[in-house]
C-alpha atoms as a PDB file:
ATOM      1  CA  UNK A   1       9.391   9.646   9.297  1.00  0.00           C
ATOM      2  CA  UNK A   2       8.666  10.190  12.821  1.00  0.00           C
ATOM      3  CA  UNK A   3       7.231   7.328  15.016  1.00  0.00           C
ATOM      4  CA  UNK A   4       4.056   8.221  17.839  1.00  0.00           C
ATOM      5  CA  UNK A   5       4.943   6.989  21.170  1.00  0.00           C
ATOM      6  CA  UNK A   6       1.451   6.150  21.345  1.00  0.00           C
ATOM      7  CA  UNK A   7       1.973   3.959  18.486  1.00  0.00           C
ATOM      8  CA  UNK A   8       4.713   2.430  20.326  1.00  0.00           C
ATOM      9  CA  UNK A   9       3.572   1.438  23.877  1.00  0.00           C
ATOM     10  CA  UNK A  10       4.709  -2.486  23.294  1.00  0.00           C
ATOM     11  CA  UNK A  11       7.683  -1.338  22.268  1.00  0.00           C
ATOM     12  CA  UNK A  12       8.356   0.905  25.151  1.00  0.00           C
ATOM     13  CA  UNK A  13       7.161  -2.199  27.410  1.00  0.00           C
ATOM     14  CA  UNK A  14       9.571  -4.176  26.051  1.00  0.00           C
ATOM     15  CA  UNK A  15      12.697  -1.834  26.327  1.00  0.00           C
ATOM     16  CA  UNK A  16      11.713  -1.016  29.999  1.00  0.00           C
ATOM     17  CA  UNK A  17      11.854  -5.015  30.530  1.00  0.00           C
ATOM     18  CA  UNK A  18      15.241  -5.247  29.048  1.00  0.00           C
ATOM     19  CA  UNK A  19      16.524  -2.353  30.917  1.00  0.00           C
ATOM     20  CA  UNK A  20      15.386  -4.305  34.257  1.00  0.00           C
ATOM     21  CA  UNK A  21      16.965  -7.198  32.953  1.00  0.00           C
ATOM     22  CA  UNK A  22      20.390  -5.361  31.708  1.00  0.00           C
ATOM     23  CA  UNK A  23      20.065  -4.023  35.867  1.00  0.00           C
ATOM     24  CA  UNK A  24      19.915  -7.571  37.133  1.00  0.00           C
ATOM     25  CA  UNK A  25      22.666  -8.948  34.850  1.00  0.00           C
ATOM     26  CA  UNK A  26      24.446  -6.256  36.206  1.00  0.00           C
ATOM     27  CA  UNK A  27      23.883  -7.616  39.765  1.00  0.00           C
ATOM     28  CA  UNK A  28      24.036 -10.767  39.217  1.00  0.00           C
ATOM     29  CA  UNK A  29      27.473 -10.686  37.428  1.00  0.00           C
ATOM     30  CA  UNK A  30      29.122  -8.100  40.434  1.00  0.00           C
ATOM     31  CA  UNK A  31      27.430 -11.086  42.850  1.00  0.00           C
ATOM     32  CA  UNK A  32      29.614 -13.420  41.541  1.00  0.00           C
ATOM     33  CA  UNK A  33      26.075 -15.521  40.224  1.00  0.00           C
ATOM     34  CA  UNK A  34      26.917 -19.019  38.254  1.00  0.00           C
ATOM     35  CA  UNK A  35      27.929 -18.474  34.438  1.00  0.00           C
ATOM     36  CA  UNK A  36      24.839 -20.217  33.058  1.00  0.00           C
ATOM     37  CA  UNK A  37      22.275 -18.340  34.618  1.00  0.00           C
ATOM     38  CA  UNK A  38      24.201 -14.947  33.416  1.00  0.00           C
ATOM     39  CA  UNK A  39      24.155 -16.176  29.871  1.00  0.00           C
ATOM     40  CA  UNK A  40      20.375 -17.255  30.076  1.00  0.00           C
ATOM     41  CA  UNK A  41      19.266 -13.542  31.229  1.00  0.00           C
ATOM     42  CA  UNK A  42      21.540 -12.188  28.724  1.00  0.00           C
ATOM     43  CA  UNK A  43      19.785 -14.209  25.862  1.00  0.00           C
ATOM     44  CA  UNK A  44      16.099 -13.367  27.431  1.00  0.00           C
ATOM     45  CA  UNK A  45      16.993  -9.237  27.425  1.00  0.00           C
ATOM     46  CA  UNK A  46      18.998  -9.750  24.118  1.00  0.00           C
ATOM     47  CA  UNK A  47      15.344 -11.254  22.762  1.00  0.00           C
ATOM     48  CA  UNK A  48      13.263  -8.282  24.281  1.00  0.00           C
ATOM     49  CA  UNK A  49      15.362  -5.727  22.668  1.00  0.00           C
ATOM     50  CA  UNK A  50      15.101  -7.754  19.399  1.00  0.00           C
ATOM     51  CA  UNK A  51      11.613  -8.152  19.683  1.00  0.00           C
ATOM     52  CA  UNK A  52      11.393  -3.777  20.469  1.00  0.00           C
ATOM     53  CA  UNK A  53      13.747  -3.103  17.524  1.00  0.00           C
ATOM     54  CA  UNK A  54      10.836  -5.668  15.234  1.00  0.00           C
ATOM     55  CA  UNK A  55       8.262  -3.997  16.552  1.00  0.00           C
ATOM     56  CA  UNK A  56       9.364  -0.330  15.851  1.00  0.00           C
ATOM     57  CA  UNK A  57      10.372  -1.360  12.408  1.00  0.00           C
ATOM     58  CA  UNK A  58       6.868  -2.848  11.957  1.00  0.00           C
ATOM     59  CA  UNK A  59       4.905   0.669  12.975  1.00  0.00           C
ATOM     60  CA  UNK A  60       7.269   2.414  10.480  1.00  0.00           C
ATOM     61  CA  UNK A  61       6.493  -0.019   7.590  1.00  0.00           C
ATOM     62  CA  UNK A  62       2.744   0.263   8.357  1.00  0.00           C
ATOM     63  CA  UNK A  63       3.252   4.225   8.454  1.00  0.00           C
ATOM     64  CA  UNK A  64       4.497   4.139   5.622  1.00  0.00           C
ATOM     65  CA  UNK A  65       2.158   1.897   3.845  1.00  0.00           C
ATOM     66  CA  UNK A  66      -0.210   4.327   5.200  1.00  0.00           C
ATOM     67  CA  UNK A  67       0.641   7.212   4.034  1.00  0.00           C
ATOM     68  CA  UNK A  68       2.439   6.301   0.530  1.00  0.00           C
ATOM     69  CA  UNK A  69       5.278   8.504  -0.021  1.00  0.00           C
ATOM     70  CA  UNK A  70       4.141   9.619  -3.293  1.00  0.00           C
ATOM     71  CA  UNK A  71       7.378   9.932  -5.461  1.00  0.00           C
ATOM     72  CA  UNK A  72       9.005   6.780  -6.759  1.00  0.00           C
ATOM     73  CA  UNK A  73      12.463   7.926  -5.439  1.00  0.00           C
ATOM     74  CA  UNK A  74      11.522   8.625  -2.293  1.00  0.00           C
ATOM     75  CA  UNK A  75       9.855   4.671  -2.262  1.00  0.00           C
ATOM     76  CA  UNK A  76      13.344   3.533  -3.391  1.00  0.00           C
ATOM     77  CA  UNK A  77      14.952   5.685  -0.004  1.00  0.00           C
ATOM     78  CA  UNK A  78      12.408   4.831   2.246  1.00  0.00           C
ATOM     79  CA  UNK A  79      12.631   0.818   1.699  1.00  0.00           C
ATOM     80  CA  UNK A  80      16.642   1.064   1.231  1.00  0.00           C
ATOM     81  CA  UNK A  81      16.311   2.964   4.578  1.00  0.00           C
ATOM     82  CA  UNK A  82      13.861   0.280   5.789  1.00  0.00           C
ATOM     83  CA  UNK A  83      15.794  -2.981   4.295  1.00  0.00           C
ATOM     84  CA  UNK A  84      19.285  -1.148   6.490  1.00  0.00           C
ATOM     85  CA  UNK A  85      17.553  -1.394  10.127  1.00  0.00           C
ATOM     86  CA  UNK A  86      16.279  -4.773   8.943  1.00  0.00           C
ATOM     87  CA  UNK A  87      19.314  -5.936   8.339  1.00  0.00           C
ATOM     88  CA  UNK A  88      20.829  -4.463  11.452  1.00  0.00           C
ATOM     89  CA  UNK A  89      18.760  -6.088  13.928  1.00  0.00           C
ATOM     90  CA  UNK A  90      19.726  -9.410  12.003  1.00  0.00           C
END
């Protein structure tokens, strides 16, 4: 299954955050910045890649609900598939 970027703009939003986030941990850590604050912008990009992974999962699911794959084995792939990057973002 193949996902639409167009599908996926919130997704993409939310990577692009993290990514400017990852950049100012990066920053922050070679500044020498206090431990806490580190740790709290590592949680907050942590969460938006979480929330990206969710929401890519979530357009695959409802492609798939969409369009039905037809044959009972490939139901049986596509959630064991679906039930692995579940459980990997867990």
């Amino acid at each position: 299954m193949e996902l639409a970027p167009e599908e996926l703009t919130g997704a993409i939003n939310r990577l692009r955050r993290a990514q400017g986030q990852i950049a100012g941990i990066i920053r922050m850590i070679e500044e020498g910045r206090d431990c806490e604050d580190v740790i709290t912008q590592l949680a907050a990009a942590s969460k938006a890649l979480d929330r990206a992974g969710f929401a890519i999962i979530a357009t695959g699911l409802q492609q798939c609900l969409a369009e039905g794959d037809t044959a009972n084995g490939d139901q049986q792939q596509t959630r064991t598939r679906l039930e692995k990057l579940f459980l990997s973002l867990a």
